[in-house]
Protein backbone atom coordinates (compact mmCIF):
# COMPACT_ATOMS: atom_id res chain seq x y z
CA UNK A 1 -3.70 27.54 4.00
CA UNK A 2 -4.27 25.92 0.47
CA UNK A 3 -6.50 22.94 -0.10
CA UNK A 4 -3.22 20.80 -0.96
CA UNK A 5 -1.53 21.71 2.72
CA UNK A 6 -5.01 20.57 4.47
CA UNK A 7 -4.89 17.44 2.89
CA UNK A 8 -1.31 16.98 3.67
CA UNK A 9 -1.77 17.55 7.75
CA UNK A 10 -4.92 15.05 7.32
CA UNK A 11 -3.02 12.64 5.50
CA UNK A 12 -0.32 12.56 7.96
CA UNK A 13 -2.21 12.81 11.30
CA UNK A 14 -4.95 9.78 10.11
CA UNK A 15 -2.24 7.88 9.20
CA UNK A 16 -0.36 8.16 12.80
CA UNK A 17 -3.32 8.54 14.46
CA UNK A 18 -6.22 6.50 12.84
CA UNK A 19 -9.15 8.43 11.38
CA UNK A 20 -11.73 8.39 13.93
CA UNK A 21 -9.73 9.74 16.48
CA UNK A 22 -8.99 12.77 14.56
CA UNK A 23 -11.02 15.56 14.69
CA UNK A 24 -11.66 18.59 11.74
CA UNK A 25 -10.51 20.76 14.90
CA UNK A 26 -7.52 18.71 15.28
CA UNK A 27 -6.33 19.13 11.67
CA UNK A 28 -7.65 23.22 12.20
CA UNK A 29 -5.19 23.35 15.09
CA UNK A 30 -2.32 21.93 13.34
CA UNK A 31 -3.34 24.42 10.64
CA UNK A 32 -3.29 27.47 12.58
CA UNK A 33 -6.67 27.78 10.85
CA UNK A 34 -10.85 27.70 11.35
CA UNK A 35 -12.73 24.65 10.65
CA UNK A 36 -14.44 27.19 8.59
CA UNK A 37 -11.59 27.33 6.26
CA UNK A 38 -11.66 23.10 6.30
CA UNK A 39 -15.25 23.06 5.70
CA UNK A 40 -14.91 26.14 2.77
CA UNK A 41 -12.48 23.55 0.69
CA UNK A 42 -14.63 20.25 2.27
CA UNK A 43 -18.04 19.53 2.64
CA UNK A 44 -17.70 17.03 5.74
CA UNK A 45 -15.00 14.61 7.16
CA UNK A 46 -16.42 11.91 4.57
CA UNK A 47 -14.82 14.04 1.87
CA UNK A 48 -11.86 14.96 3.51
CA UNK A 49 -10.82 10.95 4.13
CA UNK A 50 -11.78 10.42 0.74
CA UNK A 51 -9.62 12.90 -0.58
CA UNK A 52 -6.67 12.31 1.73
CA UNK A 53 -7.31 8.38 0.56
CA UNK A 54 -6.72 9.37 -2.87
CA UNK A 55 -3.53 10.71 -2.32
CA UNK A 56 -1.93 7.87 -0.50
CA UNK A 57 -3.08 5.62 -3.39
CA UNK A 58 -2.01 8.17 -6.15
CA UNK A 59 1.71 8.25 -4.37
CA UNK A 60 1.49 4.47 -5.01
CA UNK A 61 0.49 4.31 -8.04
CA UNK A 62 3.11 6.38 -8.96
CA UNK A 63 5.54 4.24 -7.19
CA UNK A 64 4.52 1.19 -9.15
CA UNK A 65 5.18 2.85 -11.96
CA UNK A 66 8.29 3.96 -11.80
CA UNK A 67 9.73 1.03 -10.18
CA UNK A 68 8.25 -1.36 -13.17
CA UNK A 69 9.75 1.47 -15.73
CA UNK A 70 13.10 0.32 -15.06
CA UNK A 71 14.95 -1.95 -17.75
CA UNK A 72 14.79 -5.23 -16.69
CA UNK A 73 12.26 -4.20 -13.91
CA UNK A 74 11.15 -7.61 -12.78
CA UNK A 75 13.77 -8.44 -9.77
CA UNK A 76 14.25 -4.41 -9.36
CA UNK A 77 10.64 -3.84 -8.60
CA UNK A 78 10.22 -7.00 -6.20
CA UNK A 79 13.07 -5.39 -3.86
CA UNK A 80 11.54 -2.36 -4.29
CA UNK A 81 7.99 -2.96 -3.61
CA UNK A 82 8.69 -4.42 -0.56
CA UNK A 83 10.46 -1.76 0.74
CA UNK A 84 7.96 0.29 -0.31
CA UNK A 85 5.20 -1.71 1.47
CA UNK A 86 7.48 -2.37 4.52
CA UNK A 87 7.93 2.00 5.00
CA UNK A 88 4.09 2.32 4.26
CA UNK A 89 3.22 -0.53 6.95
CA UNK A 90 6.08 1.62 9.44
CA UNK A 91 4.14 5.04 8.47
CA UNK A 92 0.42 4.26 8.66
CA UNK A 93 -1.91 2.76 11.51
CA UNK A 94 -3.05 -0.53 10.99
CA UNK A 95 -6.39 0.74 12.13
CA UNK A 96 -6.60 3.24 9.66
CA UNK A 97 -7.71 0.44 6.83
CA UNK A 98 -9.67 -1.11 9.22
CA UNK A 99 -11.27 2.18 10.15
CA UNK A 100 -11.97 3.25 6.42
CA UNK A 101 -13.48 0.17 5.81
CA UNK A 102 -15.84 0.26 8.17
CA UNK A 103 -17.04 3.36 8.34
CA UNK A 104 -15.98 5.42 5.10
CA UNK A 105 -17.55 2.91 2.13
CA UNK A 106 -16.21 5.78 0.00
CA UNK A 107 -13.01 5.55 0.80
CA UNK A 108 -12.62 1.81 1.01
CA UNK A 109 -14.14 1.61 -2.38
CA UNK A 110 -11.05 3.75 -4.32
CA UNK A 111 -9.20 1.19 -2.02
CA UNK A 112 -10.83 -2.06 -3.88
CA UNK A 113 -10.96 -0.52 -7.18
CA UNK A 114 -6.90 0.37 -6.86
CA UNK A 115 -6.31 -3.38 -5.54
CA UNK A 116 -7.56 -4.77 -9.00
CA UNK A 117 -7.14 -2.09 -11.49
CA UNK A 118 -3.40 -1.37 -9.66
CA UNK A 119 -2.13 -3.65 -7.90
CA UNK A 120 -3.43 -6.69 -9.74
CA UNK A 121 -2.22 -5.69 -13.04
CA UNK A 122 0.86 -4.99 -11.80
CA UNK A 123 1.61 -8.18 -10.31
CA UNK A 124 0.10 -10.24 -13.50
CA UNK A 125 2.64 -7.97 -15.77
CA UNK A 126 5.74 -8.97 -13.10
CA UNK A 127 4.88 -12.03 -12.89
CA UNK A 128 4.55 -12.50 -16.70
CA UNK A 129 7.15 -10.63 -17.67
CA UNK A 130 9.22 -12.79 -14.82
CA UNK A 131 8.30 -16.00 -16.14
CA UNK A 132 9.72 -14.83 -19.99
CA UNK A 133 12.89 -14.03 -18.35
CA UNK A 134 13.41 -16.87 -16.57
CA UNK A 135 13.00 -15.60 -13.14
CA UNK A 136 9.97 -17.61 -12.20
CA UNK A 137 8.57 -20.91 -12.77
CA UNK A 138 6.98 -21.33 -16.53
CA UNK A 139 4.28 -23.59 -15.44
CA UNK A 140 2.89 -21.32 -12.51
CA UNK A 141 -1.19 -19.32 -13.07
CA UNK A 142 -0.15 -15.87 -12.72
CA UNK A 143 -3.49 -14.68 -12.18
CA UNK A 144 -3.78 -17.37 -9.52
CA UNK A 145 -0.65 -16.32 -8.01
CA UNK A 146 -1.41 -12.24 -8.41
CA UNK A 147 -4.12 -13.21 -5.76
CA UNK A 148 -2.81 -15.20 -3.77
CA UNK A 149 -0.41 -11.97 -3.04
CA UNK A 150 -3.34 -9.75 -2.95
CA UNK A 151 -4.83 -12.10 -0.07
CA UNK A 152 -1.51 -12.28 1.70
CA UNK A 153 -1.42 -8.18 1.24
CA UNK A 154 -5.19 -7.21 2.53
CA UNK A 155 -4.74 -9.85 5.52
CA UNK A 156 -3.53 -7.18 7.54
CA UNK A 157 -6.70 -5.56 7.06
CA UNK A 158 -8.73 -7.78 9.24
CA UNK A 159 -10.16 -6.65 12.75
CA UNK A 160 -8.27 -10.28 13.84
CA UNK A 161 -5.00 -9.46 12.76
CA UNK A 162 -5.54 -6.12 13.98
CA UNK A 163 -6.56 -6.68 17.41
CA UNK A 164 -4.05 -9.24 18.08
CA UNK A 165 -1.36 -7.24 21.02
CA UNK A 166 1.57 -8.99 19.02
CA UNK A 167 0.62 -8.52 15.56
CA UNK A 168 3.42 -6.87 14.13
CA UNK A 169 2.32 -6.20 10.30
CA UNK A 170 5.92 -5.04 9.06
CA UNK A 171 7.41 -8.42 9.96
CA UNK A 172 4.33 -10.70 9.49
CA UNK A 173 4.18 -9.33 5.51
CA UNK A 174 7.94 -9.65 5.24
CA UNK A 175 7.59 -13.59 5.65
CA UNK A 176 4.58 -13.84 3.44
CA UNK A 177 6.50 -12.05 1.29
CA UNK A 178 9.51 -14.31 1.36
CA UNK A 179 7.37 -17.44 1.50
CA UNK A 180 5.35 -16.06 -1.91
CA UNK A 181 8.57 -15.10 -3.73
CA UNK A 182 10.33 -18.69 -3.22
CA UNK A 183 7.68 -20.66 -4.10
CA UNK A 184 7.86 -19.19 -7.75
CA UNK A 185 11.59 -18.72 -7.93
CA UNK A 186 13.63 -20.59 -10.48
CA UNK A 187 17.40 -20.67 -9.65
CA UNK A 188 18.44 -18.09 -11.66
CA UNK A 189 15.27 -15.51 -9.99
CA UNK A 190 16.51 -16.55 -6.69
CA UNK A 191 20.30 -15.68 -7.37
CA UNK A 192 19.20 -12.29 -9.05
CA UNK A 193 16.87 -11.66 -5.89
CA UNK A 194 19.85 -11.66 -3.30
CA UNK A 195 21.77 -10.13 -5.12
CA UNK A 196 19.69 -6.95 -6.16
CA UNK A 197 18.52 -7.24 -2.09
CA UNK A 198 22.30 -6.97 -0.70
CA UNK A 199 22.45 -3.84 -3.32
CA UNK A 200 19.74 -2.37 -1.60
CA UNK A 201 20.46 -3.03 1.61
């Protein structure tokens, strides 16, 4: 049992599961190993969210940057992303973020530093590189706007939202999504947007 297959099972149970609720003898029995071995390659549980933490970010990260590698990239990686954020919403636990942030600081802190050094960038550079190519509005802030997604993104991190028996986080970020993405829209963005979705679709 390597270090990278013990992060994998406790990526993939805290994400269907929540953290809390999973146990180092949980991830040991899906192992077929000791929590001696877990314990050998992590100091606690604190380390072992951290760790499995970093790798969902890192797989993002990665993501991003492929997606905003492509040519044009700018109506390519708007399609994309939210597919991407619509099968990460389908794969993890809503609780998880709201478990991390209350209880693993750690954790939540990689979280915060990926939203601005990440995803903020990323957006500000789309949205940029949007507005040269005629895709969105000329007059819109895009740092203004790279936030206001941000908000609409972490608002399925609160307890609220979370709590809530019909929240459904999938849909409810789909229509944020569509309501963010028409409001900057010139006619030409919007054409090139349906058109790249009914390719992906």
């Amino acid at each position: 049992m390597t270090r990278t297959r013990i992060l994998e099972i406790a990526t993939e149970q805290f994400s269907r599961y929540g953290v809390r609720a999973v146990t180092m003898e949980d991830i040991a029995r899906q192992g077929g190993i000791s929590k001696k071995t877990i314990y050998l390659e992590f100091a606690d549980k604190k380390v072992l969210v951290k760790e499995a933490f970093a790798v969902l970010l890192e797989e993002d990260r990665k993501k991003l940057n492929c997606i905003l590698e492509a040519e044009d990239g700018v109506i390519e990686h708007l399609v994309k992303t939210s597919k991407m954020v619509r099968q990460r919403l389908q794969y993890i636990n809503p609780l998880v973020f709201m478990e991390v942030q209350r209880y693993f600081p750690d954790a939540w802190k990689m979280f915060e530093d990926f939203k601005v050094q990440v995803i903020m960038e990323d957006l500000v550079n789309v949205i940029e590189k949007g507005k040269l190519l005629g895709y969105f509005r000329p007059e819109i802030d895009s740092q203004i706007l790279a936030k206001v997604r941000i908000n609409q993104i972490t608002s399925m991190f609160d307890a609220e939202n979370i709590s809530r028996p019909d929240y459904n986080p999938v849909e409810e970020q789909m229509v944020m999504l569509d309501h963010f993405l028409h409001g900057i829209f010139t006619e030409k963005g919007r054409a090139a947007y349906t058109a790249q979705q009914a390719i992906e679709d």
